[in-house]
PDB file of N, CA and C in Angstrom:
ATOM      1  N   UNK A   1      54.605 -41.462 -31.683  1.00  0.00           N
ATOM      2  CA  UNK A   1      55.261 -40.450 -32.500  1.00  0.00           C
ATOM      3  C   UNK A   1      56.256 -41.180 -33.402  1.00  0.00           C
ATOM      4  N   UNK A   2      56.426 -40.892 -34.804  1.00  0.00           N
ATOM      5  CA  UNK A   2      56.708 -41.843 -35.154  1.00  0.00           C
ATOM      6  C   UNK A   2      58.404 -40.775 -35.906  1.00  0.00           C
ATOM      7  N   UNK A   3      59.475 -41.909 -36.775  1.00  0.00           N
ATOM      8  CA  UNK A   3      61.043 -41.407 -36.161  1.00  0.00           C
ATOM      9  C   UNK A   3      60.629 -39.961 -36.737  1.00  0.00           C
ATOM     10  N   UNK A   4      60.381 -39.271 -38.065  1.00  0.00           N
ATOM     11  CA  UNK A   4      60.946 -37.960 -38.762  1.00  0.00           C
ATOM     12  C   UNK A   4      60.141 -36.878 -37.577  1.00  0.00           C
ATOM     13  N   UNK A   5      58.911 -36.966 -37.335  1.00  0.00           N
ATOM     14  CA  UNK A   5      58.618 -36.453 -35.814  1.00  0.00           C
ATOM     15  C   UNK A   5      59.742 -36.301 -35.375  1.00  0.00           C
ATOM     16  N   UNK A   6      59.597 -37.337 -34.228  1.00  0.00           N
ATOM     17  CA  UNK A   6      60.987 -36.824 -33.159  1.00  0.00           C
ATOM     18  C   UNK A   6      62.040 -36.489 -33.938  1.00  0.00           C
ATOM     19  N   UNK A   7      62.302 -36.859 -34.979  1.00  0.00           N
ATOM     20  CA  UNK A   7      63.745 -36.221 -35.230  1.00  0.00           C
ATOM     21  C   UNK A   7      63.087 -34.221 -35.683  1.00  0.00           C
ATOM     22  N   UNK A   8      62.036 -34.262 -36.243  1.00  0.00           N
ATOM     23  CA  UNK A   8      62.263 -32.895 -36.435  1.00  0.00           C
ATOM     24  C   UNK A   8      61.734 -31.457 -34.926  1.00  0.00           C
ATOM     25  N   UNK A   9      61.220 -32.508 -34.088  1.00  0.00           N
ATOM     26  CA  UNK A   9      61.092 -31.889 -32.652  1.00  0.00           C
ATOM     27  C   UNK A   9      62.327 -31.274 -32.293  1.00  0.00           C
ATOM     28  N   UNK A  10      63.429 -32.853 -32.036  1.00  0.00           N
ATOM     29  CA  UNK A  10      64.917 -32.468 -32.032  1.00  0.00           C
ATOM     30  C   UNK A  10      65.403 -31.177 -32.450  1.00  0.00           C
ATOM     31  N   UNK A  11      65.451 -31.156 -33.877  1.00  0.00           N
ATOM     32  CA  UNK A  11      65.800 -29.744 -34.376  1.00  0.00           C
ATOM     33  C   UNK A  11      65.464 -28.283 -34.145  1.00  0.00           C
ATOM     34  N   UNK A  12      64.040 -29.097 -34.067  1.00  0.00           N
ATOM     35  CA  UNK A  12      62.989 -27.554 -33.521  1.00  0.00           C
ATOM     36  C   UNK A  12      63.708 -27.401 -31.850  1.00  0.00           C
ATOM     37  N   UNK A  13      63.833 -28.154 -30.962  1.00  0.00           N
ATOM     38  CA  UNK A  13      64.337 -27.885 -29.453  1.00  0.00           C
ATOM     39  C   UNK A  13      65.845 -27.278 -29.566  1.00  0.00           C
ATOM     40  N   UNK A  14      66.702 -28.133 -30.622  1.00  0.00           N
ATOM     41  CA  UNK A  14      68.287 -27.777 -30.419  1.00  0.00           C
ATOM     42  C   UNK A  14      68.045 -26.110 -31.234  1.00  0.00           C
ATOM     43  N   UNK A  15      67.401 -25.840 -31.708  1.00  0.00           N
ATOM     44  CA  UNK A  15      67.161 -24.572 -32.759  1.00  0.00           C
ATOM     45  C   UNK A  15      66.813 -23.437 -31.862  1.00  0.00           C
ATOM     46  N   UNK A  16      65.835 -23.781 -30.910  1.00  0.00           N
ATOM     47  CA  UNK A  16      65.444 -22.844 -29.703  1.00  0.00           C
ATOM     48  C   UNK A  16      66.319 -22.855 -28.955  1.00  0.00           C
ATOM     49  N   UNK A  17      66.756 -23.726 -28.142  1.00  0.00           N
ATOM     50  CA  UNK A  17      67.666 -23.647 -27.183  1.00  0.00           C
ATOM     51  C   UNK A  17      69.140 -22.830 -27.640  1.00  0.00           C
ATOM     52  N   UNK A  18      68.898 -22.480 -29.163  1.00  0.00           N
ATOM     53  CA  UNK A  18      70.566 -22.098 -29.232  1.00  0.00           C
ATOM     54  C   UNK A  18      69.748 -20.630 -29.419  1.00  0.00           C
ATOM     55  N   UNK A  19      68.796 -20.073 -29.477  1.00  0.00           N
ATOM     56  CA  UNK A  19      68.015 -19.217 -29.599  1.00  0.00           C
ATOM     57  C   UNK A  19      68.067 -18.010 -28.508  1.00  0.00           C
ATOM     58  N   UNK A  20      67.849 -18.735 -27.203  1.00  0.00           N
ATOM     59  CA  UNK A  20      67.736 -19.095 -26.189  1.00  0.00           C
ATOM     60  C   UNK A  20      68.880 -18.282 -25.736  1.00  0.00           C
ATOM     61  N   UNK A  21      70.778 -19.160 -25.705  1.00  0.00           N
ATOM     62  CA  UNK A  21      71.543 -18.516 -25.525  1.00  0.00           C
ATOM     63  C   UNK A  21      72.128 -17.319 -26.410  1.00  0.00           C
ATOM     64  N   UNK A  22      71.507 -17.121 -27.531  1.00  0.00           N
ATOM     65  CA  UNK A  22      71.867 -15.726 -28.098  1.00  0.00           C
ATOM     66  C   UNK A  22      70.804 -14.738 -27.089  1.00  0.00           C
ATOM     67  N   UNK A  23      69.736 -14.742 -27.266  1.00  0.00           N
ATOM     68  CA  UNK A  23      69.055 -14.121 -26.295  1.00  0.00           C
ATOM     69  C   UNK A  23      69.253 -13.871 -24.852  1.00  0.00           C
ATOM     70  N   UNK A  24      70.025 -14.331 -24.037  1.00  0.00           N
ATOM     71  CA  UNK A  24      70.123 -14.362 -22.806  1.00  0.00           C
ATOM     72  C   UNK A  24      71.919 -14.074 -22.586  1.00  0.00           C
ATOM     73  N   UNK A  25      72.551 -14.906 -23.714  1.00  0.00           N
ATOM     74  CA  UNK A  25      74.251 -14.314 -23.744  1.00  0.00           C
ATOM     75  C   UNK A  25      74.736 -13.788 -24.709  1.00  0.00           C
ATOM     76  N   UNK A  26      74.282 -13.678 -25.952  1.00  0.00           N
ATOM     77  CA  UNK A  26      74.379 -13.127 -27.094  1.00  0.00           C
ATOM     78  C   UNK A  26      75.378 -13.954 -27.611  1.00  0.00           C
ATOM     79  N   UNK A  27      75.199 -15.443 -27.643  1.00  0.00           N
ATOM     80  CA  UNK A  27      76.115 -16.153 -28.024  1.00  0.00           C
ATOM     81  C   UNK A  27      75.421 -17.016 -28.598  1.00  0.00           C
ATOM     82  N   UNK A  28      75.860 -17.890 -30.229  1.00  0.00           N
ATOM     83  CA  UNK A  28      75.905 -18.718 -30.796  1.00  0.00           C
ATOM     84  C   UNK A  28      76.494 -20.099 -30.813  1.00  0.00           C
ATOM     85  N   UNK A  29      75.774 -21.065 -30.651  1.00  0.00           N
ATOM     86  CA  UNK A  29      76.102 -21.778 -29.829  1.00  0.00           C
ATOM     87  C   UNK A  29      76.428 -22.842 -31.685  1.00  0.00           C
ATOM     88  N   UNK A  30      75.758 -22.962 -32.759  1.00  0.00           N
ATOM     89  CA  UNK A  30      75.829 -23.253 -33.981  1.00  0.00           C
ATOM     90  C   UNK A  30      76.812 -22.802 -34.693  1.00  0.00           C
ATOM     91  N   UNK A  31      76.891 -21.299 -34.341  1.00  0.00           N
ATOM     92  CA  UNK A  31      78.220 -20.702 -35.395  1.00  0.00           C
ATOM     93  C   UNK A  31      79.411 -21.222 -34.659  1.00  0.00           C
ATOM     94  N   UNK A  32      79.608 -21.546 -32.794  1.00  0.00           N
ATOM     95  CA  UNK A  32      80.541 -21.805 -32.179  1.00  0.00           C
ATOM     96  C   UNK A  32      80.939 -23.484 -32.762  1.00  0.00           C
ATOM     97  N   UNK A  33      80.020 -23.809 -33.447  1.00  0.00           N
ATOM     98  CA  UNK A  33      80.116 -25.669 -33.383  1.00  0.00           C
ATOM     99  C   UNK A  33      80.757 -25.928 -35.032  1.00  0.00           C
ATOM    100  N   UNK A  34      80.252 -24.555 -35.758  1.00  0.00           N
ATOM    101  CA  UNK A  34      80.643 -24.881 -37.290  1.00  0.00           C
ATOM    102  C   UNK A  34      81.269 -23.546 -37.592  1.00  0.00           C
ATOM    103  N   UNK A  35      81.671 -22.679 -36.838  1.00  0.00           N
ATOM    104  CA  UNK A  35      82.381 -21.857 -37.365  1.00  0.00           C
ATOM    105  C   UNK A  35      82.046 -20.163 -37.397  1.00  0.00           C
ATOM    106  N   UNK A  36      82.712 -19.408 -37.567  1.00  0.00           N
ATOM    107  CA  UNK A  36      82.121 -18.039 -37.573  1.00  0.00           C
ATOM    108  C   UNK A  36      82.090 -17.336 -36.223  1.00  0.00           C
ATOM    109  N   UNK A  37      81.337 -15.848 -36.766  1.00  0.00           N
ATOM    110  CA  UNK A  37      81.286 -15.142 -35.335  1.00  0.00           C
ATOM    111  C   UNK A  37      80.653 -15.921 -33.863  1.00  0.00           C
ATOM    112  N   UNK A  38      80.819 -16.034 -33.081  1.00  0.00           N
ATOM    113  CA  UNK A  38      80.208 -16.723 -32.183  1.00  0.00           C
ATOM    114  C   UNK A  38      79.042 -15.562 -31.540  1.00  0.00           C
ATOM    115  N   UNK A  39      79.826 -14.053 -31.468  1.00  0.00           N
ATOM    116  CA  UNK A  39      79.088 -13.168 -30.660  1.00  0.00           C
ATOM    117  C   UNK A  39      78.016 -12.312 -31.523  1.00  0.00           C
ATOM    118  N   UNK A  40      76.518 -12.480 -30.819  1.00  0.00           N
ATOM    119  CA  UNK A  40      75.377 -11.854 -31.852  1.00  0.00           C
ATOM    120  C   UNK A  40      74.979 -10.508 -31.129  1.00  0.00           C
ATOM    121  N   UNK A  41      75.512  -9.364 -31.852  1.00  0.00           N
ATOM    122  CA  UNK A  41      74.529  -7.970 -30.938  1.00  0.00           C
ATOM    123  C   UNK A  41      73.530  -8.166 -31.487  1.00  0.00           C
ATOM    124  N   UNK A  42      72.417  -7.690 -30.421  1.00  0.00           N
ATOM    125  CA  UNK A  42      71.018  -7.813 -31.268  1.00  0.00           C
ATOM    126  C   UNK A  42      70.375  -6.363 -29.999  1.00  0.00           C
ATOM    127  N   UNK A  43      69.181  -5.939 -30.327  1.00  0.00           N
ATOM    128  CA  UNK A  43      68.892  -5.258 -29.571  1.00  0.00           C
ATOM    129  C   UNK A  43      67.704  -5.755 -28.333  1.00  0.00           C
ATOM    130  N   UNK A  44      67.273  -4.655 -27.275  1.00  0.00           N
ATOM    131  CA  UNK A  44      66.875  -5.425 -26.247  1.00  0.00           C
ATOM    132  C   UNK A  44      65.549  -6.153 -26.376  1.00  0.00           C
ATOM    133  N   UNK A  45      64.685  -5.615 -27.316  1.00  0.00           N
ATOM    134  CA  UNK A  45      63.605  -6.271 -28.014  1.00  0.00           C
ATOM    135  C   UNK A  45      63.754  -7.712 -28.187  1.00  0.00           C
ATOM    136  N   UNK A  46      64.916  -7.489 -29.380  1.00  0.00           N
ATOM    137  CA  UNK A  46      65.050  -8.893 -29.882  1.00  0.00           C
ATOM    138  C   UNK A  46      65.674  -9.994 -28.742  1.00  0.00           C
ATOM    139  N   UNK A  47      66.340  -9.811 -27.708  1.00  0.00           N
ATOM    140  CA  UNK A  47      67.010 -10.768 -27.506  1.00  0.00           C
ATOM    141  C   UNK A  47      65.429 -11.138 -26.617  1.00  0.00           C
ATOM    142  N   UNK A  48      64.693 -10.307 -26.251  1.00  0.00           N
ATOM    143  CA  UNK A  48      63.471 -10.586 -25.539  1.00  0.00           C
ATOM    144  C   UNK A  48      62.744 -12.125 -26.272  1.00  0.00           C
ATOM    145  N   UNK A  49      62.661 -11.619 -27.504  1.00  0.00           N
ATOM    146  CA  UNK A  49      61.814 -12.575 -28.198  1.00  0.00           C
ATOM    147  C   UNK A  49      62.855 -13.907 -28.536  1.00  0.00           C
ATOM    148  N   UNK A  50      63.960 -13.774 -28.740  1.00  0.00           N
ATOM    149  CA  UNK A  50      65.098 -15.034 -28.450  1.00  0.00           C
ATOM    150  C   UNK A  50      64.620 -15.620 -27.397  1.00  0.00           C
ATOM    151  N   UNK A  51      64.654 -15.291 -26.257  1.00  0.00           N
ATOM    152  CA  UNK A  51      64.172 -15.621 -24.896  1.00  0.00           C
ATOM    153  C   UNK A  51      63.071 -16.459 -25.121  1.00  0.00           C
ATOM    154  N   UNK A  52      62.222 -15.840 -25.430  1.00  0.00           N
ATOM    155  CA  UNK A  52      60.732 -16.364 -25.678  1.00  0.00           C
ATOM    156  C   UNK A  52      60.815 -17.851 -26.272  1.00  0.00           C
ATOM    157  N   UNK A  53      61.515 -17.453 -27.581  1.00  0.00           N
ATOM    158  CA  UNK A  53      61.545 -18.692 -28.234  1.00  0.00           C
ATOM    159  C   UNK A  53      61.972 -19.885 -27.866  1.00  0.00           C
ATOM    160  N   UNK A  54      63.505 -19.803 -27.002  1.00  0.00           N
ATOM    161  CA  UNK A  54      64.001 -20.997 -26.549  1.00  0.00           C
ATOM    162  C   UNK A  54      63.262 -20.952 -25.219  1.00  0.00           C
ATOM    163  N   UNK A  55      62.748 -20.517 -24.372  1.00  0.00           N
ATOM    164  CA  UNK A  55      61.858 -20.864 -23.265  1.00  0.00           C
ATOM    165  C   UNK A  55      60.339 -21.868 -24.174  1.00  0.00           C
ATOM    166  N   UNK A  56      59.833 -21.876 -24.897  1.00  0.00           N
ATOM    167  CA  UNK A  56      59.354 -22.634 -25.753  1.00  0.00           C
ATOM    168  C   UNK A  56      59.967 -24.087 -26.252  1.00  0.00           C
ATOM    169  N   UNK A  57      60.648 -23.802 -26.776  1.00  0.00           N
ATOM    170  CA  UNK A  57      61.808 -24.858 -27.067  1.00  0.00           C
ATOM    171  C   UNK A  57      62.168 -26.199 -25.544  1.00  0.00           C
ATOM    172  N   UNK A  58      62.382 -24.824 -24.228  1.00  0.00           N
ATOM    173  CA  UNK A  58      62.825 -25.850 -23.235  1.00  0.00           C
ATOM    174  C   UNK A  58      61.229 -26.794 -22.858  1.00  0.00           C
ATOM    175  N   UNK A  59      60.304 -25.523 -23.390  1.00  0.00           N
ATOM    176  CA  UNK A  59      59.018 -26.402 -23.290  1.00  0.00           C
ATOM    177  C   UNK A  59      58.254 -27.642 -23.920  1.00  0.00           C
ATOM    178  N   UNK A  60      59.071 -27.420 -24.700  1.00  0.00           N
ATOM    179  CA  UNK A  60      58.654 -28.593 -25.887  1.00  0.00           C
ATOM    180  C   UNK A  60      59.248 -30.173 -25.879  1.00  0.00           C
ATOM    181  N   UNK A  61      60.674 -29.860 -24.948  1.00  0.00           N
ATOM    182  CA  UNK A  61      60.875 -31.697 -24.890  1.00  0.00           C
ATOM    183  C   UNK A  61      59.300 -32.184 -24.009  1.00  0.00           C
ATOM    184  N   UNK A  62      59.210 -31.397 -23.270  1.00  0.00           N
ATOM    185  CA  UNK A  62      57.749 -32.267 -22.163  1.00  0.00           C
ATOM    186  C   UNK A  62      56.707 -33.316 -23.207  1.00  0.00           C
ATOM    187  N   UNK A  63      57.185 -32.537 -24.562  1.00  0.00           N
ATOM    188  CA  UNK A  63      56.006 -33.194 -25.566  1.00  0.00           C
ATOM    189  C   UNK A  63      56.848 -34.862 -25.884  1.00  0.00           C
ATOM    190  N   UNK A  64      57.561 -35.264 -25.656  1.00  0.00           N
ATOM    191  CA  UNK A  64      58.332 -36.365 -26.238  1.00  0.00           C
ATOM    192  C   UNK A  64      58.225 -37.455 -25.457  1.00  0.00           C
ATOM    193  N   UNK A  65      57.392 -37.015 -23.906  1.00  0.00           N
ATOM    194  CA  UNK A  65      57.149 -37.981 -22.589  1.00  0.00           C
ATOM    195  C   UNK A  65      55.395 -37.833 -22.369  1.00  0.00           C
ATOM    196  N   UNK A  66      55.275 -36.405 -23.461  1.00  0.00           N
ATOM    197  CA  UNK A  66      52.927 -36.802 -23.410  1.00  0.00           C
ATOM    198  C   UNK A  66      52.870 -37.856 -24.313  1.00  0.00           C
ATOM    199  N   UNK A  67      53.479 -37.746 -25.193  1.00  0.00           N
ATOM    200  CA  UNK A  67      53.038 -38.821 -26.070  1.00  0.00           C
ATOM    201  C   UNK A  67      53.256 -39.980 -25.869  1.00  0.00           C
ATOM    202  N   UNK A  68      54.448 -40.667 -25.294  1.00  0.00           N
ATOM    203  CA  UNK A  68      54.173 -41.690 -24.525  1.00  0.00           C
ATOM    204  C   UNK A  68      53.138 -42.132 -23.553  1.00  0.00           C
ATOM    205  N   UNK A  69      52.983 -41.368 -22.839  1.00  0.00           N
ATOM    206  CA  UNK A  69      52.336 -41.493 -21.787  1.00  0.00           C
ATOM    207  C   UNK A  69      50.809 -41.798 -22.184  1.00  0.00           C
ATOM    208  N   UNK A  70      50.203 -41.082 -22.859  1.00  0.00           N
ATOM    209  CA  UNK A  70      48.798 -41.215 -24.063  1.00  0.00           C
ATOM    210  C   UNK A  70      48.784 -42.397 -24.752  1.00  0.00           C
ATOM    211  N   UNK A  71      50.239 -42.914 -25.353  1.00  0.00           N
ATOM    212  CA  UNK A  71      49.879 -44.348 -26.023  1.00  0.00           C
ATOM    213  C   UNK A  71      50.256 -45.114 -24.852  1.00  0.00           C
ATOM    214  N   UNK A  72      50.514 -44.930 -23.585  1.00  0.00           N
ATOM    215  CA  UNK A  72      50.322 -46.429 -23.004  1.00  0.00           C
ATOM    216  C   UNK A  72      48.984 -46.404 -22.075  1.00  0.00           C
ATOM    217  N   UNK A  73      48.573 -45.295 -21.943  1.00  0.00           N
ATOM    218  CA  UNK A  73      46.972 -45.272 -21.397  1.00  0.00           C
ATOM    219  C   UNK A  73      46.518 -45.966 -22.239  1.00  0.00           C
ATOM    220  N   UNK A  74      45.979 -46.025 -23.588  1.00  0.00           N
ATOM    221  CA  UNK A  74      45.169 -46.145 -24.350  1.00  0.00           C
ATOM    222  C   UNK A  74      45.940 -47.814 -24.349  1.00  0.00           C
ATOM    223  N   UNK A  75      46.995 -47.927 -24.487  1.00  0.00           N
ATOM    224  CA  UNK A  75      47.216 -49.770 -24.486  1.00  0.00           C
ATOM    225  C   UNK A  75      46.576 -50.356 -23.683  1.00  0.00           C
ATOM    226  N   UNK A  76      46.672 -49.947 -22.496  1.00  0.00           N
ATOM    227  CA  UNK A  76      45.966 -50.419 -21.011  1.00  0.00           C
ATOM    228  C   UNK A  76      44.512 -50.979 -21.063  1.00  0.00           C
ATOM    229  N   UNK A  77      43.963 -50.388 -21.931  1.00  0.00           N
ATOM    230  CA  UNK A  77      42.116 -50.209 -22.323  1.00  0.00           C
ATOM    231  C   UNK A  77      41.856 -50.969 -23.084  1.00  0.00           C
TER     232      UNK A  77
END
């Protein structure tokens, strides 16, 4: 995987995961770091699909240890 990859995984994971805690605390974890309301009402739908998203997100570092793992099989051979 080569760097703008991982760096834009990064974003995509820190993006969910702050997703994540609006959905589950209704808190901003971005507006808390740069400013602004911290607290997001949203309704119960939405924070559902917040949820969703950063549960995705927590799923997605796993991808940063397949891909290793795939290029050192294939070195091996």
């Amino acid at each position: 995987m080569d760097w703008l990859s991982r760096a834009a995984l990064v974003l995509v994971i820190i993006g969910a995961i702050n997703w994540l805690l609006v959905g589950v605390f209704q808190w901003d974890l971005v507006t808390a770091i740069f400013g602004g309301d911290t607290v997001r009402t949203a309704s119960g739908f939405s924070r559902a699909i917040y949820s969703l998203v950063g549960l995705a997100g927590l799923y997605s570092i796993s991808f940063f240890f397949r891909e290793n793992s795939l290029e050192r099989s294939e070195n091996k051979q």
